[in-house]
Protein backbone atom coordinates (compact mmCIF):
# COMPACT_ATOMS: atom_id res chain seq x y z
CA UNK A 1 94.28 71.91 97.74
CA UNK A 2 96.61 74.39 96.30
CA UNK A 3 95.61 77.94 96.67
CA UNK A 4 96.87 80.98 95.26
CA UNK A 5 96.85 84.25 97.14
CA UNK A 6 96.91 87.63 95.24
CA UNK A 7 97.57 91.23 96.73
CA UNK A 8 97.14 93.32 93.75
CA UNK A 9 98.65 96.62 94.07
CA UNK A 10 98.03 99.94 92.01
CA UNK A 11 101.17 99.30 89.90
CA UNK A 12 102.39 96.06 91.58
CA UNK A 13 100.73 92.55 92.08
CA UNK A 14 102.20 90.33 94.85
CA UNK A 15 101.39 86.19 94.96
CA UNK A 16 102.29 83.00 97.47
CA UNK A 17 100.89 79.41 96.11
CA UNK A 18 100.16 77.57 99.14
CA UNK A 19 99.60 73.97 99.78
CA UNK A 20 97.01 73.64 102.04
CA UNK A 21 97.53 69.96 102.98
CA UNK A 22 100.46 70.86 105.29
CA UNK A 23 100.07 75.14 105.00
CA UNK A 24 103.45 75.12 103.21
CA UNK A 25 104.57 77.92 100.64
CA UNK A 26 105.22 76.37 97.23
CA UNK A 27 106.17 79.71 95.85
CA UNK A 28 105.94 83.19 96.08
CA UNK A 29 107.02 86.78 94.48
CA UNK A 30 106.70 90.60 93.28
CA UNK A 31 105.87 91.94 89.67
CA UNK A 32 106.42 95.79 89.99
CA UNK A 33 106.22 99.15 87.53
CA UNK A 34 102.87 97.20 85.85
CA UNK A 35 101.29 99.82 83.90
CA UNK A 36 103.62 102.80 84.69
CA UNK A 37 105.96 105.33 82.94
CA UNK A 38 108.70 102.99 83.39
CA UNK A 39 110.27 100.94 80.34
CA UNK A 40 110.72 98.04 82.10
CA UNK A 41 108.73 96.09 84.67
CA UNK A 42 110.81 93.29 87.25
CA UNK A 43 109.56 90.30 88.89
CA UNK A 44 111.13 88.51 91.63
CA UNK A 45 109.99 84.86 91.66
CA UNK A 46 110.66 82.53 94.74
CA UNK A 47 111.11 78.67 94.29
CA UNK A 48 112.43 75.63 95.97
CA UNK A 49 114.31 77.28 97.79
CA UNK A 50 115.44 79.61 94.89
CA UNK A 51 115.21 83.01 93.64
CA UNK A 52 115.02 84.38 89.95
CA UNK A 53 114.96 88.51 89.63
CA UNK A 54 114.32 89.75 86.13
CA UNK A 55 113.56 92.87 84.37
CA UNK A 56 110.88 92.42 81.59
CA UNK A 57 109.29 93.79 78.95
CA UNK A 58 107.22 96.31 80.14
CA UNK A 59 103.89 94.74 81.30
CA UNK A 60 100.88 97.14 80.88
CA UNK A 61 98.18 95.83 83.03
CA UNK A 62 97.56 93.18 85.55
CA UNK A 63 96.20 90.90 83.37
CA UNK A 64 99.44 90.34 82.01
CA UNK A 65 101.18 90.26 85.16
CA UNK A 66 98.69 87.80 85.65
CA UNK A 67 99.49 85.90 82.76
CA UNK A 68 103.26 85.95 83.80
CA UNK A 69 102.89 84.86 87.49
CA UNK A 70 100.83 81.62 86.67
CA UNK A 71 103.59 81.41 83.29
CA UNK A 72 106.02 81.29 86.25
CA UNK A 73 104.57 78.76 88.04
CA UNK A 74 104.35 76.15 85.89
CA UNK A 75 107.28 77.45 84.04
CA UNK A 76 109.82 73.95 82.93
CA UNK A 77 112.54 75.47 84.90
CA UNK A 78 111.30 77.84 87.26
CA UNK A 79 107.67 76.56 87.92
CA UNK A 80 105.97 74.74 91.31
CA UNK A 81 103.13 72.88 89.20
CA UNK A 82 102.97 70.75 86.31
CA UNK A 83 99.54 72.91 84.72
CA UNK A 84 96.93 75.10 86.06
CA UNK A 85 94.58 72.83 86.92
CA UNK A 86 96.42 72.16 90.49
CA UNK A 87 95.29 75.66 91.75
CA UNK A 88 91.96 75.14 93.56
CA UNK A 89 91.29 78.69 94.37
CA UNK A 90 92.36 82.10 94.80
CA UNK A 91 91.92 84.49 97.52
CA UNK A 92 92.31 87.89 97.16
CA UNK A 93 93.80 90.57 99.96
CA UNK A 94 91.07 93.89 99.47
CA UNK A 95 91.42 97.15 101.16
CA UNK A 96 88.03 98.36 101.89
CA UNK A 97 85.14 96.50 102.53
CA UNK A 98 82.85 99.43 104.07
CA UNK A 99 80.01 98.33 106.36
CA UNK A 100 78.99 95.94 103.67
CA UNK A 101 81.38 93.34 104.37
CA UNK A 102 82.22 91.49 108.36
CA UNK A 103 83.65 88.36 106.78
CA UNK A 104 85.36 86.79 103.65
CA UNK A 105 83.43 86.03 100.83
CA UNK A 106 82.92 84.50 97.60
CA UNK A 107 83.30 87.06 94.73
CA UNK A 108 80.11 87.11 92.78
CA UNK A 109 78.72 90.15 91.11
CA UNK A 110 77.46 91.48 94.14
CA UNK A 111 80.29 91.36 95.79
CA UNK A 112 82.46 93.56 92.73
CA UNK A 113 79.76 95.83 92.33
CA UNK A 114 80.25 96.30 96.58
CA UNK A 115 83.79 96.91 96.14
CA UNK A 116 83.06 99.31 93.67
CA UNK A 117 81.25 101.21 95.60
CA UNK A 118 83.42 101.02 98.19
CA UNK A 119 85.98 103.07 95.82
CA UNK A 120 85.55 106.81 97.13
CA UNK A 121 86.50 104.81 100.79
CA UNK A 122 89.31 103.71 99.24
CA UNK A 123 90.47 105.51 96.02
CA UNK A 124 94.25 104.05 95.88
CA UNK A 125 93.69 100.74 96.95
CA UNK A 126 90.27 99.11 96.05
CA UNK A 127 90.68 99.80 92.36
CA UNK A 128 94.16 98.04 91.94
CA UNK A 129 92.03 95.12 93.82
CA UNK A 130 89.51 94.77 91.35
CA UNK A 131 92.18 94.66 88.66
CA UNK A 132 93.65 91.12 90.75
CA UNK A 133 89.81 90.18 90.38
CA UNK A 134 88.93 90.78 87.06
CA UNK A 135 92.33 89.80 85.76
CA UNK A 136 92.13 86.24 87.93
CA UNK A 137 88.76 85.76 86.81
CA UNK A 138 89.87 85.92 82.94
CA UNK A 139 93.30 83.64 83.31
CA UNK A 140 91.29 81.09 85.71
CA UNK A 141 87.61 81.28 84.70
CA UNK A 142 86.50 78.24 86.54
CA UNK A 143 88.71 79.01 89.83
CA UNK A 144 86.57 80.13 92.74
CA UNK A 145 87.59 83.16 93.81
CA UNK A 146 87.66 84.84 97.26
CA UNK A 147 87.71 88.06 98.75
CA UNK A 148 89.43 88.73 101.99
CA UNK A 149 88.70 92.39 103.62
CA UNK A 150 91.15 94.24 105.29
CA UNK A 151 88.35 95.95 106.98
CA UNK A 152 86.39 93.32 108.19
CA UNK A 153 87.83 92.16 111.17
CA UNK A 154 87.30 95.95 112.71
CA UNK A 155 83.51 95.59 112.00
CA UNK A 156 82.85 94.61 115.89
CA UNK A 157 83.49 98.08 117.01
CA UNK A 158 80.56 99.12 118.88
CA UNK A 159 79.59 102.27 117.93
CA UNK A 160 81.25 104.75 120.28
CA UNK A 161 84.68 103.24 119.04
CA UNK A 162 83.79 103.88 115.65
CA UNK A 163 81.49 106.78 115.06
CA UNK A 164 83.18 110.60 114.70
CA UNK A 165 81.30 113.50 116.34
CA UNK A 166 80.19 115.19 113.23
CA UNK A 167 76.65 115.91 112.19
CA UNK A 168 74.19 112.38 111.76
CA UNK A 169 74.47 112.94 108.16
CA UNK A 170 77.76 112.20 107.29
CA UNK A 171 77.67 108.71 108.89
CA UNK A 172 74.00 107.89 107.50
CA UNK A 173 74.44 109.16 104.16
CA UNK A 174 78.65 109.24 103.43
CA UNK A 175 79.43 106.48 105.30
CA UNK A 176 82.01 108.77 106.80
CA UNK A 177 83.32 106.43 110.12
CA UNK A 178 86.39 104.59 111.79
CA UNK A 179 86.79 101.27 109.82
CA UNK A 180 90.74 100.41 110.23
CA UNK A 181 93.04 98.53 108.33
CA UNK A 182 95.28 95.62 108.70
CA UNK A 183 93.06 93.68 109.86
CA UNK A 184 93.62 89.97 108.84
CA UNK A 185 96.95 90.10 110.67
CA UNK A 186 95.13 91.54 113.78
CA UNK A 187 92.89 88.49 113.64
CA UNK A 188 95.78 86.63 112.71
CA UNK A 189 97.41 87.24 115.48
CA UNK A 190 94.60 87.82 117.77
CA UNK A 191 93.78 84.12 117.81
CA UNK A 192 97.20 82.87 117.71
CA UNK A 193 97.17 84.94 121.30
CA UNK A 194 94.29 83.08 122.39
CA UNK A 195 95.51 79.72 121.68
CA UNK A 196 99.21 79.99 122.95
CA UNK A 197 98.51 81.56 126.00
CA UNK A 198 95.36 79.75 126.81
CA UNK A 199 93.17 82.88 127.83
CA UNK A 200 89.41 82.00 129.16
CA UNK A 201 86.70 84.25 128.21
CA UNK A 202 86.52 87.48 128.65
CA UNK A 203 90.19 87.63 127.24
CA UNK A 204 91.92 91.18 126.75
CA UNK A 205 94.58 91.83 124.14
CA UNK A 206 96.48 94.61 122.46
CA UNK A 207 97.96 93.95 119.27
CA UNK A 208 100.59 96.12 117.75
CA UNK A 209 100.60 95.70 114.24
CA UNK A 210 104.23 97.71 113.85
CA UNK A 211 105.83 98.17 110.24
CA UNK A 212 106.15 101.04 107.35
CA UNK A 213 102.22 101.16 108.00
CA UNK A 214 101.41 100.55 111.81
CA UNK A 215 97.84 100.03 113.99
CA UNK A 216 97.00 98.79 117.55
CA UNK A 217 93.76 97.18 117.87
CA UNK A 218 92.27 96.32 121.25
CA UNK A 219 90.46 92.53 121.58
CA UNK A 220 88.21 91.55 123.84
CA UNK A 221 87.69 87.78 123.47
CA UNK A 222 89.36 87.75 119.95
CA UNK A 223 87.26 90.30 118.63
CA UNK A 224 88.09 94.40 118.33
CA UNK A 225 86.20 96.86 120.14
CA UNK A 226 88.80 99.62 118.79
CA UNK A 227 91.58 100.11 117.20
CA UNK A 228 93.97 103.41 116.07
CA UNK A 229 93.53 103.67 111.83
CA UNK A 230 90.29 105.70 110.97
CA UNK A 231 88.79 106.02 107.69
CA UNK A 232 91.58 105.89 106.03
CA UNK A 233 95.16 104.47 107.20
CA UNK A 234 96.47 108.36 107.69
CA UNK A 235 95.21 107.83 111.42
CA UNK A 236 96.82 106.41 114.58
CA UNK A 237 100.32 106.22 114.86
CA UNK A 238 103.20 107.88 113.71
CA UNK A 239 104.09 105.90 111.02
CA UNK A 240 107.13 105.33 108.34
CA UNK A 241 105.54 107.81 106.20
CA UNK A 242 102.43 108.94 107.90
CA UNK A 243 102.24 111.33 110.34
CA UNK A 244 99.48 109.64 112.20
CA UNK A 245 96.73 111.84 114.24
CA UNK A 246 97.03 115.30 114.02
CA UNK A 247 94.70 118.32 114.75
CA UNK A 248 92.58 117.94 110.61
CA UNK A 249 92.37 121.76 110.92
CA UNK A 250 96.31 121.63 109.82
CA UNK A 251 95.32 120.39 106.17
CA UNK A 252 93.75 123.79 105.66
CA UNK A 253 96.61 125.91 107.50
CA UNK A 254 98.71 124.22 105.10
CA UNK A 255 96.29 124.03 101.96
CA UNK A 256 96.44 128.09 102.37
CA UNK A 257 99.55 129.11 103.30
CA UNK A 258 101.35 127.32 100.76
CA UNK A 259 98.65 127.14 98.07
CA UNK A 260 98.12 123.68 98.15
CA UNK A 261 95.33 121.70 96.99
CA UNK A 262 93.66 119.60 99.69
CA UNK A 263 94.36 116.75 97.94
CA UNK A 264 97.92 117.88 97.85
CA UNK A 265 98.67 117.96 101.30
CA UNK A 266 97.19 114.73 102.32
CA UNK A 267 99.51 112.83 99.84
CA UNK A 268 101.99 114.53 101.69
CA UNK A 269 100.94 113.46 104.77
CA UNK A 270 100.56 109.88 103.70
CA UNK A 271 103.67 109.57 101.79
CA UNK A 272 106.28 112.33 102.70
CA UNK A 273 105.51 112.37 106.89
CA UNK A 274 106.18 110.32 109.86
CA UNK A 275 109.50 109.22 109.74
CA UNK A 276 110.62 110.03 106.37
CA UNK A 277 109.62 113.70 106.91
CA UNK A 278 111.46 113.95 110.24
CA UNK A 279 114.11 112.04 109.71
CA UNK A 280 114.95 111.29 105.84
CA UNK A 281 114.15 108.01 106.02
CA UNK A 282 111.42 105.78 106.36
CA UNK A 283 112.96 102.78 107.45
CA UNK A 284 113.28 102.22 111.01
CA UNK A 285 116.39 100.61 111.02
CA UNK A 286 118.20 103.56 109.32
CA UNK A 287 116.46 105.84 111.96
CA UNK A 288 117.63 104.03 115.12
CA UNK A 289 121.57 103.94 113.26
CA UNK A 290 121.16 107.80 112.66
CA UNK A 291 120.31 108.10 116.16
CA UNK A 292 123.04 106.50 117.76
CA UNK A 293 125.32 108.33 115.27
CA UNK A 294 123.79 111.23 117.52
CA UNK A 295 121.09 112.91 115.22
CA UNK A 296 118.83 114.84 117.24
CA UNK A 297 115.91 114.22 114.28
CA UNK A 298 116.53 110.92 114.77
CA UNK A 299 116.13 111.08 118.64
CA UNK A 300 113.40 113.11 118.09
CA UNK A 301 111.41 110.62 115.83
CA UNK A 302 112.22 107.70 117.80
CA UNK A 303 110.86 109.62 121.28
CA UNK A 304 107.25 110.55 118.86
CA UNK A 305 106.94 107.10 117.79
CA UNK A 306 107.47 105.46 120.89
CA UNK A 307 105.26 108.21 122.92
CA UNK A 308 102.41 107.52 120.67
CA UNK A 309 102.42 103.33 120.65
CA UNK A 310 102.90 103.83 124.67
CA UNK A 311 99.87 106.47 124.80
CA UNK A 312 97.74 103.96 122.34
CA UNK A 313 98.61 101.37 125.01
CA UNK A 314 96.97 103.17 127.96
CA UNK A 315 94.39 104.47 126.55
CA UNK A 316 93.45 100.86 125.50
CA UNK A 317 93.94 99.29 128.82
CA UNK A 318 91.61 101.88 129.87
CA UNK A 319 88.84 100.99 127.70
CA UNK A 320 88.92 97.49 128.34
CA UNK A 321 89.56 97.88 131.59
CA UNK A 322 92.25 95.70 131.97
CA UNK A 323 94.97 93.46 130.14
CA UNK A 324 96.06 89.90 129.51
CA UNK A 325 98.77 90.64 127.24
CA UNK A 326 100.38 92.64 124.68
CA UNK A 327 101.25 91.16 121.15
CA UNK A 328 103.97 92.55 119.56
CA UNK A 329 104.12 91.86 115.15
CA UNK A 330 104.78 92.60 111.80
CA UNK A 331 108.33 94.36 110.42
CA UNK A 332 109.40 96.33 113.61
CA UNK A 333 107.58 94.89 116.05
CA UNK A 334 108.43 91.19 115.33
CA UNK A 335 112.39 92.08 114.44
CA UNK A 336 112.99 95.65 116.51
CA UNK A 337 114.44 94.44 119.76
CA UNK A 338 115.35 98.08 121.19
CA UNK A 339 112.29 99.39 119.80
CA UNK A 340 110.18 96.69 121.93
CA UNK A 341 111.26 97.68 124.96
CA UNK A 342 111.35 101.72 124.28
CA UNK A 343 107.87 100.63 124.40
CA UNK A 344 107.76 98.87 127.44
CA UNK A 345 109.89 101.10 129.34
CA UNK A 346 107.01 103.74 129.69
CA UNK A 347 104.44 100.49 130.93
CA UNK A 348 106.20 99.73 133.82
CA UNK A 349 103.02 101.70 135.80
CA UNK A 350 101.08 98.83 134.74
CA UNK A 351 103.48 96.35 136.19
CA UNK A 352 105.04 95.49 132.64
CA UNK A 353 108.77 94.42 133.00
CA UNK A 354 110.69 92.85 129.64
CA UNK A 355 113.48 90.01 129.96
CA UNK A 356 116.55 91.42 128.14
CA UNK A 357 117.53 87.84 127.10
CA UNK A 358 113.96 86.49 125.94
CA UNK A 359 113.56 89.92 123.99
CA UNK A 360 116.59 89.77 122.15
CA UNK A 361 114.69 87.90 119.62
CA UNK A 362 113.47 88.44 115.92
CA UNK A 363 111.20 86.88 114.39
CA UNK A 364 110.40 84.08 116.53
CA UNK A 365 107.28 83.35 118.37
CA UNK A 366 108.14 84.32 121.94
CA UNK A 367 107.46 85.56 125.15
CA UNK A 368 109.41 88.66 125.76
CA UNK A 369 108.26 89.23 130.11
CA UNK A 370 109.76 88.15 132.82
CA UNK A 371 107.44 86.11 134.69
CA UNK A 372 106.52 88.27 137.26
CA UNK A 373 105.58 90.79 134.51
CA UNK A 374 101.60 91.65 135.46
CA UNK A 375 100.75 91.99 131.69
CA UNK A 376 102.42 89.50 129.74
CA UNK A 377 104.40 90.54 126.28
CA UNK A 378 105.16 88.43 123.50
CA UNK A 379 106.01 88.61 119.75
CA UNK A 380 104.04 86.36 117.42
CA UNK A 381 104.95 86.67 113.65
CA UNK A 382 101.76 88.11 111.63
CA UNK A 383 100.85 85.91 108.51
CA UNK A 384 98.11 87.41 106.70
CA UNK A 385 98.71 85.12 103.61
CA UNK A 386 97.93 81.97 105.69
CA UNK A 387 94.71 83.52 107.04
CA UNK A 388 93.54 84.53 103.43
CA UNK A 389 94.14 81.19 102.27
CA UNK A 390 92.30 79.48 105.62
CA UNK A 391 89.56 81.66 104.52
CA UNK A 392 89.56 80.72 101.13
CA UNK A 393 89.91 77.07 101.82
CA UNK A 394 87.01 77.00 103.79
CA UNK A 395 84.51 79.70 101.45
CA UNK A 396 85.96 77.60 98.12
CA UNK A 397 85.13 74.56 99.54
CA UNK A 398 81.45 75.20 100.55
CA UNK A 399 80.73 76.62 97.40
């Protein structure tokens, strides 16, 4: 079966067409600027080994983005597939799925209208979502469609992981609770730890999820008891740019000294902070160069975001009481040599020790320890795609 995979953002909608017989991708890509200011939208279409970048008429929803992506696939001299009829199903990446939702799921009425309600949990995200749906469900009425939940895999928090000391209230009636994020590649890569290095029950892992947008999750026997993103993504680590945890009474320090709106100063601290308000840039890569060059922001950034994965670390040790291993994935942490073992400098307490020569690495599945090392390290490429299309394959195919 061929399965399509949509990650519908607010203004961009990005797709892979698997094949599901050997878990090969046919063909992937980016439409961007749908439904903006912009005169033109772009699309960057991957196949066969090829690549064709356009700019386009503007589009102005996703239903024709839609309409373009499955024109490109079975496009004469750009397509993957002779007609539509060779996609079997769609899966669809979606933010928030509340307390409602542990697992993937079939998207039925009940499960939009859940989503929906979800909305006020997440405002930017969930909405851009349901336009993948709805759009999906018009180009490919008779597809099954399925909904994968970036939320769910967090849902095994017990409570004292997830609940926030405020009044009974706000959890009972608002809902208002850790749920964290990213977390198909934490399972992802949770289980891919299992497997490869053959932990028994009662296994104990720490994945860190580390990219623009970056979470640790803590796994006891595959399955998270905690992890650093709260209610939102704003929590946790310093991120790219997010500033991560910070004392909340600053949002009204802020809010009244410079006469800010509340709303104002989060979007600041979600998309001006971390490492883009310290440094200039975002990018990690570009930080690390400007640090070398001998920028002191730079230093300064680097020593923050390395203090806070190695603090997330401990603390997470502590609360399982104990570690098998440490995953290292996504854009830094699968590519970022140096930035690995900043990291693992500050574990050596816990007997952690890297191998130079196994960590100069990037992107390849592979332990990064010496073999002496009492917690073992390794990197093991995230790939969230494949586990929303494993899902899908197996909800479609019940149906």
């Amino acid at each position: 079966m061929k399965i399509l995979i949509i990650n519908a953002g607010s203004s961009s909608l990005k797709y892979q067409l698997i094949d599901m017989d050997d878990e090969s991708v046919i063909s992937k890509g980016l439409v961007e600027r749908i439904g903006t200011v912009d005169p033109k939208s772009n699309i960057t279409h991957r196949y066969h080994g090829k690549k064709y970048e356009a700019e386009i008429d503007k589009l102005g929803d996703h239903n024709a983005a839609m309409e373009l992506v499955l024109k490109m696939l079975t496009d004469k001299e750009y397509g993957v597939i002779a007609s539509l009829d060779e996609i079997g199903a769609v899966g669809h990446r979606v933010l928030h799925g509340g307390e409602k939702f542990t697992a993937s799921c079939l998207i039925d009425d009940a499960c939009i209208a859940a989503i929906e309600e979800n909305i006020p949990l997440g405002p930017l995200h969930n909405p851009a979502n349901l336009m993948g749906i709805h759009a999906c469900q018009k180009v490919l009425p008779n597809v099954p469609q399925v909904a994968v939940f970036d939320t769910a895999f967090h849902q095994t928090m017990p409570p004292k992981a997830f609940r926030y000391g405020l009044p009974n209230h706000y959890y009972t009636d608002l809902h208002m609770r850790k749920y964290g994020f990213h977390g198909t590649s934490h399972r992802f890569v949770s289980a891919r730890a299992i497997e490869l290095l053959g932990l028994g029950k009662g296994s104990k892992v720490i994945i860190c999820h580390l990219g623009n947008g970056s979470s640790l999750s803590a796994c006891v026997d595959g399955k998270c008891v905690d992890t650093t993103m709260g209610i939102t993504p704003l929590d946790g680590l310093l991120m790219g740019t997010r500033c991560g945890t910070l004392d909340p009474a600053c949002v009204e320090f802020i809010a009244n000294t410079e006469g800010k709106s509340v709303s104002d100063v989060l979007n600041m601290m979600n998309k001006k902070s971390g490492l883009l308000g310290l440094t200039g840039s975002s990018d990690m890569r570009d930080v690390t160069a400007a640090m070398d060059a001998g920028d002191e922001n730079a230093k300064l950034a680097i020593d923050m975001w390395t203090y806070t994965v190695q603090k997330y670390i401990g603390s997470y040790i502590a609360a399982m009481n104990g570690c098998d291993a440490i995953i290292f994935t996504a854009g830094i942490g699968e590519n970022h040599v140096r930035a690995r073992k900043w990291v693992c400098e500050g574990l050596s307490w816990f007997g952690v020790k890297i191998d130079d020569a196994r960590n100069d690495s990037h992107g390849e599945e592979v332990k990064i320890s010496t073999d002496d090392s009492k917690i073992q390290v390794w990197v093991i490429p995230t790939n969230e795609e494949l586990a929303i299309a494993r899902d899908t394959l197996e909800i479609a195919t019940k149906k």
